[in-house]
C-alpha atoms as a PDB file:
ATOM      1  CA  UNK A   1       0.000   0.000   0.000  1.00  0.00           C
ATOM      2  CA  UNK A   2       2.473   2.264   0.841  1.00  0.00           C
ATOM      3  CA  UNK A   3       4.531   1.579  -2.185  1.00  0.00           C
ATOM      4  CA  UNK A   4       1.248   2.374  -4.173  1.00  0.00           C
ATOM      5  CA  UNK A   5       1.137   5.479  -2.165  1.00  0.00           C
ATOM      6  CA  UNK A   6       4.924   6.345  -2.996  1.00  0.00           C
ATOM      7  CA  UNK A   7       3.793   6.016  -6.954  1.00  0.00           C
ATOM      8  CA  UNK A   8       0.827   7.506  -7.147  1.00  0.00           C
ATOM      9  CA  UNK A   9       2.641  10.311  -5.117  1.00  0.00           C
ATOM     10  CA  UNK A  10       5.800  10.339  -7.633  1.00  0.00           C
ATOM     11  CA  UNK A  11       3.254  10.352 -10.688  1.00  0.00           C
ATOM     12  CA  UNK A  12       1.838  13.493  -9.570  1.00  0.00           C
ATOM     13  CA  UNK A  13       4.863  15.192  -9.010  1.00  0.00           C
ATOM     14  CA  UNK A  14       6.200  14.066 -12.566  1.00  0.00           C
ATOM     15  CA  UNK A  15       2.858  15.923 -13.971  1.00  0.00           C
ATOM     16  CA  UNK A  16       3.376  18.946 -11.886  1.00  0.00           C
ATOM     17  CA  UNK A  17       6.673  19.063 -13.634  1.00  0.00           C
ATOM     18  CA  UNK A  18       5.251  18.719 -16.853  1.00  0.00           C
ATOM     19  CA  UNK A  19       2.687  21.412 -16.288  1.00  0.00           C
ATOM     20  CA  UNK A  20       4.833  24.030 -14.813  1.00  0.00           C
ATOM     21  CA  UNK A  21       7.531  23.335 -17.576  1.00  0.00           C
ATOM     22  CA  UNK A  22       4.680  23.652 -20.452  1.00  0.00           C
ATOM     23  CA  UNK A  23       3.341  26.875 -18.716  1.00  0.00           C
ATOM     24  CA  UNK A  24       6.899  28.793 -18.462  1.00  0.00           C
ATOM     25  CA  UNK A  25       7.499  26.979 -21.774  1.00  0.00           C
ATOM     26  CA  UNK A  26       4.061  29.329 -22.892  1.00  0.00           C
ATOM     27  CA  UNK A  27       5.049  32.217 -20.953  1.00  0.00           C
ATOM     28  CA  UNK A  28       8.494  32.651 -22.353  1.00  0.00           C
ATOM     29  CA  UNK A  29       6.882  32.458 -25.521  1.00  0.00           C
ATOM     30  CA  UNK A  30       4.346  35.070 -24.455  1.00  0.00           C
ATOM     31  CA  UNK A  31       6.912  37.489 -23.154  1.00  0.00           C
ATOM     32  CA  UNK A  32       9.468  37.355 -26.541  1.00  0.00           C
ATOM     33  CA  UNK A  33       5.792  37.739 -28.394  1.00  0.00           C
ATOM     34  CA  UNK A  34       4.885  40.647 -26.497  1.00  0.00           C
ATOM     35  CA  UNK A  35       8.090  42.484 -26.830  1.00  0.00           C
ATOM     36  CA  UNK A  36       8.542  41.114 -30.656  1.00  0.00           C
ATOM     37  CA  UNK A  37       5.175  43.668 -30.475  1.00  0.00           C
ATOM     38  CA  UNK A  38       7.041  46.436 -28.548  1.00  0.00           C
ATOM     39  CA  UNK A  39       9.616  46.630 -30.910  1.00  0.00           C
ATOM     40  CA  UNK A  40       7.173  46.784 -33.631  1.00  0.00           C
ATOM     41  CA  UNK A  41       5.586  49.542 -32.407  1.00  0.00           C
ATOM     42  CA  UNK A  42       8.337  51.563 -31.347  1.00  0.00           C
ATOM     43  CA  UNK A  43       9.784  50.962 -34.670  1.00  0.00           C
ATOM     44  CA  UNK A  44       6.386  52.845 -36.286  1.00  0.00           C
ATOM     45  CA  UNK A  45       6.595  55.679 -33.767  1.00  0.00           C
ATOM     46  CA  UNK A  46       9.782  56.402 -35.011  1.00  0.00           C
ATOM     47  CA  UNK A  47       8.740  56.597 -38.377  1.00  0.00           C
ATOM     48  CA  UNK A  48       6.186  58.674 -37.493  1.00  0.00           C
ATOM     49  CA  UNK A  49       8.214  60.849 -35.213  1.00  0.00           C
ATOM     50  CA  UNK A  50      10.832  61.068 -38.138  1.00  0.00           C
ATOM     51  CA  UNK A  51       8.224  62.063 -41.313  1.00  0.00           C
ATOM     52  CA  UNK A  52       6.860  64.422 -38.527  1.00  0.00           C
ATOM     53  CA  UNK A  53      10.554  65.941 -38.250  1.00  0.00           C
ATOM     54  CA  UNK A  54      10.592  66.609 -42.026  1.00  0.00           C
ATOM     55  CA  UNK A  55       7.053  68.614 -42.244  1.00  0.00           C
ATOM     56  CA  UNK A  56       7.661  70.761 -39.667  1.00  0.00           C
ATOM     57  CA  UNK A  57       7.444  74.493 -40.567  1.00  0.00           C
ATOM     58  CA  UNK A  58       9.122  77.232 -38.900  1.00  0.00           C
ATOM     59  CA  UNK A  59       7.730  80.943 -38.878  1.00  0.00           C
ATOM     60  CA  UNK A  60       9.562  83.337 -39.975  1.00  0.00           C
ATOM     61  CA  UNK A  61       9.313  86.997 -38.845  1.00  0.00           C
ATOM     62  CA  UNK A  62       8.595  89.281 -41.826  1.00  0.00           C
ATOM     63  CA  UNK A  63       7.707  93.132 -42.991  1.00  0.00           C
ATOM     64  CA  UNK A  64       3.979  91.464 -43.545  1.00  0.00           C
ATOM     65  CA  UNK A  65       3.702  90.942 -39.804  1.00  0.00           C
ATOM     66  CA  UNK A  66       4.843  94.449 -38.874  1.00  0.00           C
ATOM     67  CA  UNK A  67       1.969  96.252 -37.124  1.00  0.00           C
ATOM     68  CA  UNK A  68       3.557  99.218 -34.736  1.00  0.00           C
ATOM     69  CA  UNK A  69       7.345  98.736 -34.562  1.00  0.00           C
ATOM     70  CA  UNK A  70       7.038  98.134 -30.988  1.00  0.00           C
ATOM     71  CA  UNK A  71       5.408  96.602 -27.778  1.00  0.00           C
ATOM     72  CA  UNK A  72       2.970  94.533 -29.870  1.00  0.00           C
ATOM     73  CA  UNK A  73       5.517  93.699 -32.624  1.00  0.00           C
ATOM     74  CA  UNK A  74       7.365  92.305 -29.871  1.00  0.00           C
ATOM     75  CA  UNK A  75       4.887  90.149 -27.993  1.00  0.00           C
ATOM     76  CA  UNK A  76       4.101  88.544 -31.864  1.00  0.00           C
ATOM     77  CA  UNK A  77       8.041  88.071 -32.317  1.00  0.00           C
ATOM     78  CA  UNK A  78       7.839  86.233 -28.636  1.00  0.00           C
ATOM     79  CA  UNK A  79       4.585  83.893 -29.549  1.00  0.00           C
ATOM     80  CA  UNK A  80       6.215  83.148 -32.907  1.00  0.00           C
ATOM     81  CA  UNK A  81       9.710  81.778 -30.891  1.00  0.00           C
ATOM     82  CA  UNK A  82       7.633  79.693 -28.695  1.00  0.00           C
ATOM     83  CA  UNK A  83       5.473  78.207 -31.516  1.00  0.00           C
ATOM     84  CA  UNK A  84       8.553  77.257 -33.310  1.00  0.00           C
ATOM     85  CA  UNK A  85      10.041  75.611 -30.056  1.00  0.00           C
ATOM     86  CA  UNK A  86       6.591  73.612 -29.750  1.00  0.00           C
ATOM     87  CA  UNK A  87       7.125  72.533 -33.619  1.00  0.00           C
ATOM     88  CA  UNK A  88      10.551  71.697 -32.871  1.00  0.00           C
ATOM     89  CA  UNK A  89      10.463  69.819 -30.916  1.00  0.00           C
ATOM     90  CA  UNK A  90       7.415  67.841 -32.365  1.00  0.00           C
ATOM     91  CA  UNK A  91       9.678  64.862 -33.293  1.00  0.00           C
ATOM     92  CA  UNK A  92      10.954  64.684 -29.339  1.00  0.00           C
ATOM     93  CA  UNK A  93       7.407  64.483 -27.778  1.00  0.00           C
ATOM     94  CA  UNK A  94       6.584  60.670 -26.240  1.00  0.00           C
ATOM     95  CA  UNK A  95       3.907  62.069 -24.403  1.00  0.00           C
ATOM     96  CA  UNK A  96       1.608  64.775 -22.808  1.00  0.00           C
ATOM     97  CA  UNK A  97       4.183  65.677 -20.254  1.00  0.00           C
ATOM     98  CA  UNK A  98       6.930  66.412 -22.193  1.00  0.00           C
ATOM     99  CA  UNK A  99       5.161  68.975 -23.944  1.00  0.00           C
ATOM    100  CA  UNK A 100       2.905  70.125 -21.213  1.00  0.00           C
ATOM    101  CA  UNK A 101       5.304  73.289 -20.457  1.00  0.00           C
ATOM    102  CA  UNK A 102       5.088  74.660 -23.603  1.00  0.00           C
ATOM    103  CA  UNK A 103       1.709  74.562 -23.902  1.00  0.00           C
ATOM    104  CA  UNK A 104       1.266  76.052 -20.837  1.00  0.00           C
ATOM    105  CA  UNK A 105       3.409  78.742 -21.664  1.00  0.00           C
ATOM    106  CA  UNK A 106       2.034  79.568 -25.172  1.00  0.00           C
ATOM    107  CA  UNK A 107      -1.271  79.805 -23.207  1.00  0.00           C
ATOM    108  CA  UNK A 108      -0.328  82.153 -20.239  1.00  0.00           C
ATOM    109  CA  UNK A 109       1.839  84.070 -22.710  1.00  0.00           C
ATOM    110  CA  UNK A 110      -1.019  84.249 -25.610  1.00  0.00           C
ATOM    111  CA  UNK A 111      -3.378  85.208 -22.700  1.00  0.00           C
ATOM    112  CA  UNK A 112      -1.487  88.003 -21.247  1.00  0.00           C
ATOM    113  CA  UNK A 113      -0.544  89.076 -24.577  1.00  0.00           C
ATOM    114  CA  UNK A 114      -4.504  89.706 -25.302  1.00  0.00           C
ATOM    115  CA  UNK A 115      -5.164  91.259 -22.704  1.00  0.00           C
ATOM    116  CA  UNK A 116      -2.435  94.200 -23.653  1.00  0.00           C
ATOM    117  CA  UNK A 117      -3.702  94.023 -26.845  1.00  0.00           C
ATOM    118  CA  UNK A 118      -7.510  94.965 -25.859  1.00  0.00           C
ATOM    119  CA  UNK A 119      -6.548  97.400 -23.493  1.00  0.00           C
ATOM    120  CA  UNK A 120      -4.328  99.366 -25.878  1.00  0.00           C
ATOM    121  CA  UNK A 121      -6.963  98.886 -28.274  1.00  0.00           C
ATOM    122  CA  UNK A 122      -9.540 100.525 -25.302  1.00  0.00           C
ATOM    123  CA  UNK A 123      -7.440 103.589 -24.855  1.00  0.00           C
ATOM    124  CA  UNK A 124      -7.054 104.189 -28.705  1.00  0.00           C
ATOM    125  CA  UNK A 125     -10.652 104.010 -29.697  1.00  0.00           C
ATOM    126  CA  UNK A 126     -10.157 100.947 -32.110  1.00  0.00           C
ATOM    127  CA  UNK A 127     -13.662 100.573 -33.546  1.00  0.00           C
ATOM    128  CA  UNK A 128     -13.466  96.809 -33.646  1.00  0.00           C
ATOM    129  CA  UNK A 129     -12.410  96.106 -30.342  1.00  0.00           C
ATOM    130  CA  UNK A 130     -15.383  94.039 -29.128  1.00  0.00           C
ATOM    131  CA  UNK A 131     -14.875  91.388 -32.695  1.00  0.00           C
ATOM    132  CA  UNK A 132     -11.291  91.531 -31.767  1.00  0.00           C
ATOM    133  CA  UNK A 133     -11.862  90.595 -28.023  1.00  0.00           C
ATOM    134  CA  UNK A 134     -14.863  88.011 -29.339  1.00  0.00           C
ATOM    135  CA  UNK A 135     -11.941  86.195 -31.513  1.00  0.00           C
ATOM    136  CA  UNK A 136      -9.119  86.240 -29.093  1.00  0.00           C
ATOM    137  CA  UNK A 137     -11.503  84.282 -26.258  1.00  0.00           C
ATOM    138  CA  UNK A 138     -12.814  81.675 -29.641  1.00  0.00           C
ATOM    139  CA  UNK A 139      -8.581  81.336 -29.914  1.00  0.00           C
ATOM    140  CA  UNK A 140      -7.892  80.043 -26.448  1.00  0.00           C
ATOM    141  CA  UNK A 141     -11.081  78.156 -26.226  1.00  0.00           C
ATOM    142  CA  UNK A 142      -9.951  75.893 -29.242  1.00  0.00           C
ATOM    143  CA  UNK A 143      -6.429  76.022 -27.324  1.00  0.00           C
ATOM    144  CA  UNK A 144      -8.327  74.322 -24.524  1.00  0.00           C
ATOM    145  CA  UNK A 145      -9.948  71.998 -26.748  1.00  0.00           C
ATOM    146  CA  UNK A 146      -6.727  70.624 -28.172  1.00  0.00           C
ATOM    147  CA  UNK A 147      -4.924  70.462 -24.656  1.00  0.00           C
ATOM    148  CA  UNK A 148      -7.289  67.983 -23.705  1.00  0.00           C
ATOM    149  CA  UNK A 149      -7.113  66.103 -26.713  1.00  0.00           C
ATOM    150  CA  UNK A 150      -3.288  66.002 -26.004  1.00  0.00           C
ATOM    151  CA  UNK A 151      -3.920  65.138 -22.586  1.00  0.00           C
ATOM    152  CA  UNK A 152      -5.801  61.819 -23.984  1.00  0.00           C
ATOM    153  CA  UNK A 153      -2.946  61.007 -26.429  1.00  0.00           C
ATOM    154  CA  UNK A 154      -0.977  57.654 -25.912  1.00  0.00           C
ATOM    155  CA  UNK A 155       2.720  56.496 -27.561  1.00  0.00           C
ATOM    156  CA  UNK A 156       1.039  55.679 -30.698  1.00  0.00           C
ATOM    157  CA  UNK A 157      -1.279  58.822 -31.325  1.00  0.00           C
ATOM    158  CA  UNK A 158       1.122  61.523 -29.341  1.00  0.00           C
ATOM    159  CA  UNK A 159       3.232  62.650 -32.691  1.00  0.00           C
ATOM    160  CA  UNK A 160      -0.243  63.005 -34.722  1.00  0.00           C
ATOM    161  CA  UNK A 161      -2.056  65.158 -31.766  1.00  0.00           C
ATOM    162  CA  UNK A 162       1.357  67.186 -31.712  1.00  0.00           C
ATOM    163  CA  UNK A 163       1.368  67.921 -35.406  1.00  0.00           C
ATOM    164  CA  UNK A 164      -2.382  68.628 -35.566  1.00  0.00           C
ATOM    165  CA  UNK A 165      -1.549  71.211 -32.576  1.00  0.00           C
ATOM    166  CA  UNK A 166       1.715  72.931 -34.581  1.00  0.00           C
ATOM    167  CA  UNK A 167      -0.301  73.548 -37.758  1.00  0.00           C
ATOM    168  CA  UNK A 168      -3.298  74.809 -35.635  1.00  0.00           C
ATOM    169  CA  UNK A 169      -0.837  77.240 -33.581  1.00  0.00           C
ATOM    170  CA  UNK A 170       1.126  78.165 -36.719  1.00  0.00           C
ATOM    171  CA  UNK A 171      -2.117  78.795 -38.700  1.00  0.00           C
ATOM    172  CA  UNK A 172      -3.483  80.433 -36.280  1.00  0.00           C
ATOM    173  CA  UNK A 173      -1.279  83.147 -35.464  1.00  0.00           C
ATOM    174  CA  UNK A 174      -0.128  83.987 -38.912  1.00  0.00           C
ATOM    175  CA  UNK A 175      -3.886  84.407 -40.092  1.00  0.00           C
ATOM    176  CA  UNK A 176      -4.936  86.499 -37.173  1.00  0.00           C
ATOM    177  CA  UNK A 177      -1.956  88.743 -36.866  1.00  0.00           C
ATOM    178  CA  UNK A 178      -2.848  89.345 -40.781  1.00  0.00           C
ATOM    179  CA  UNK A 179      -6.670  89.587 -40.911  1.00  0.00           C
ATOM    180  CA  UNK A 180      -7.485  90.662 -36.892  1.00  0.00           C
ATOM    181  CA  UNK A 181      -4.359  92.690 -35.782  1.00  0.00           C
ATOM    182  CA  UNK A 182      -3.036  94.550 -39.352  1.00  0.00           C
ATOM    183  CA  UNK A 183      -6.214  96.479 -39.014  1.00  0.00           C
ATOM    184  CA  UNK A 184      -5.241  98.138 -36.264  1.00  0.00           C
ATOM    185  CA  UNK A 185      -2.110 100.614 -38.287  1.00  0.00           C
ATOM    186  CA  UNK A 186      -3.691 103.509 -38.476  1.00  0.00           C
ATOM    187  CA  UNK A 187      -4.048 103.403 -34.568  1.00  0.00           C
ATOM    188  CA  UNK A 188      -1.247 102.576 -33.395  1.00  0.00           C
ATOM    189  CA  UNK A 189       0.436 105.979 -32.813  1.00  0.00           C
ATOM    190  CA  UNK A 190      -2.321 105.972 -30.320  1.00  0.00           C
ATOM    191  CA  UNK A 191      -1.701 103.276 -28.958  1.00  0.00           C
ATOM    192  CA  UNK A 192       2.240 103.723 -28.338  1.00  0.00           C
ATOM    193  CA  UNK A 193       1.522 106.290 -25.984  1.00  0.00           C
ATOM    194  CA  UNK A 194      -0.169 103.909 -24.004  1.00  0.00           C
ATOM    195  CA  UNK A 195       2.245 100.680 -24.379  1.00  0.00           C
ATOM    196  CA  UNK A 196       5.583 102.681 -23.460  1.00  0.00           C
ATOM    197  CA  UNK A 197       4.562 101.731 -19.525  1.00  0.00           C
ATOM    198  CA  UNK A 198       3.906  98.113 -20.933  1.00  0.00           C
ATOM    199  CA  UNK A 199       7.177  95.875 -19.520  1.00  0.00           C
ATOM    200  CA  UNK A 200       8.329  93.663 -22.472  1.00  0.00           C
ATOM    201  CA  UNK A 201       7.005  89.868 -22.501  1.00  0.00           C
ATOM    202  CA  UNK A 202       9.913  87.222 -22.967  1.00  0.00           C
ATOM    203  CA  UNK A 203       9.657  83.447 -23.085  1.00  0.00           C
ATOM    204  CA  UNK A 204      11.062  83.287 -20.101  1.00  0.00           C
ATOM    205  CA  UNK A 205       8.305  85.217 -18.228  1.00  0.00           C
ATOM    206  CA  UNK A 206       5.796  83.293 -20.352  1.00  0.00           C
ATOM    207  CA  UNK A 207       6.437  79.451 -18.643  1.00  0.00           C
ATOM    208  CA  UNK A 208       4.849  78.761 -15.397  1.00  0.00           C
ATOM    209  CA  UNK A 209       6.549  78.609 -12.051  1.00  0.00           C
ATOM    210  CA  UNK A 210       7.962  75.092 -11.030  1.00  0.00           C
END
């Protein structure tokens, strides 16, 4: 009996064996599957990170963008520099955090540069003030928008979301310094007057506090 014991007893440990060989045996497999996967993935990001490197567009400052030779010249030359660092550094981005400062600095920046903007535009009588204020609030609204869409971005979507954001920012502030701030020439010796007490707006002072 207790030799039928002893085999029953070394049977089940020769099955044991057998399972937990078959089922690292499966796992192994599993694991070199799984990062056979990784690697294919990472190997498409980086195509996608390296096409995104060659469409990238830099703004360059130009007589068309010339509105008053000063303050607000200034803050535009200052949101163009940051815009180009965002698109620059397009091909870097892996996810939301890494570009998370330079959002946030394009938006305090863009914000505190609008509200200059309408207040010189207050004290100079620009006719079109309230269309100009409606427009800049639409702007960061649709900054908002594509924050969060950022913020919801993974490895493999990241690069696309970043490039969607660059043209948006580029497009954006070459079209409205064009159509929605070149209107306002003829009132700008007005408006110096005003802007000579305005500090000048770097992109330093534009990130946020650690």
């Amino acid at each position: 009996m207790a030799d039928y014991v002893h085999l029953i007893a070394q049977g089940a440990l020769v099955v044991l064996v057998i399972v937990v060989g078959f089922t690292v045996k499966k796992l192994h497999k599993k694991s070199k599957e799984n990062q056979a996967q990784l690697a294919i993935k990472e190997k498409e990001r980086g195509k996608k990170r390296a096409a995104a490197s060659k469409t990238v567009k830099i703004i360059h400052w130009g007589e068309q963008f010339v509105i008053d030779g000063g303050l607000i010249d200034r803050d535009h030359k200052t949101l163009f520099g940051l815009i180009n660092e965002f698109n620059q550094n397009i091909p870097r981005y892996r996810s939301f955090d890494q570009m998370v400062l330079v959002l946030a600095a394009l938006k305090k920046y863009t914000q505190t540069h609008f509200q200059r903007e309408e207040k010189l535009q207050n004290v100079s009588g620009y006719p079109f003030q309230e269309d100009h204020k409606n427009e800049h609030a639409e702007i960061i609204k649709k900054f908002d928008g594509w924050v969060q869409k950022a913020k919801s971005a993974n490895e493999d979507t990241i690069t696309d979301v970043a490039v969607e954001i660059g043209s948006f920012l580029r497009e954006w502030l070459t079209e409205h310094v064009i159509e929605q701030d070149l209107p306002m020439k003829p009132y700008v010796d007005r408006m110096r007057e005003h802007a000579r007490g305005m500090g000048p707006l770097t992109k330093d002072s534009a990130r946020p506090s650690p």
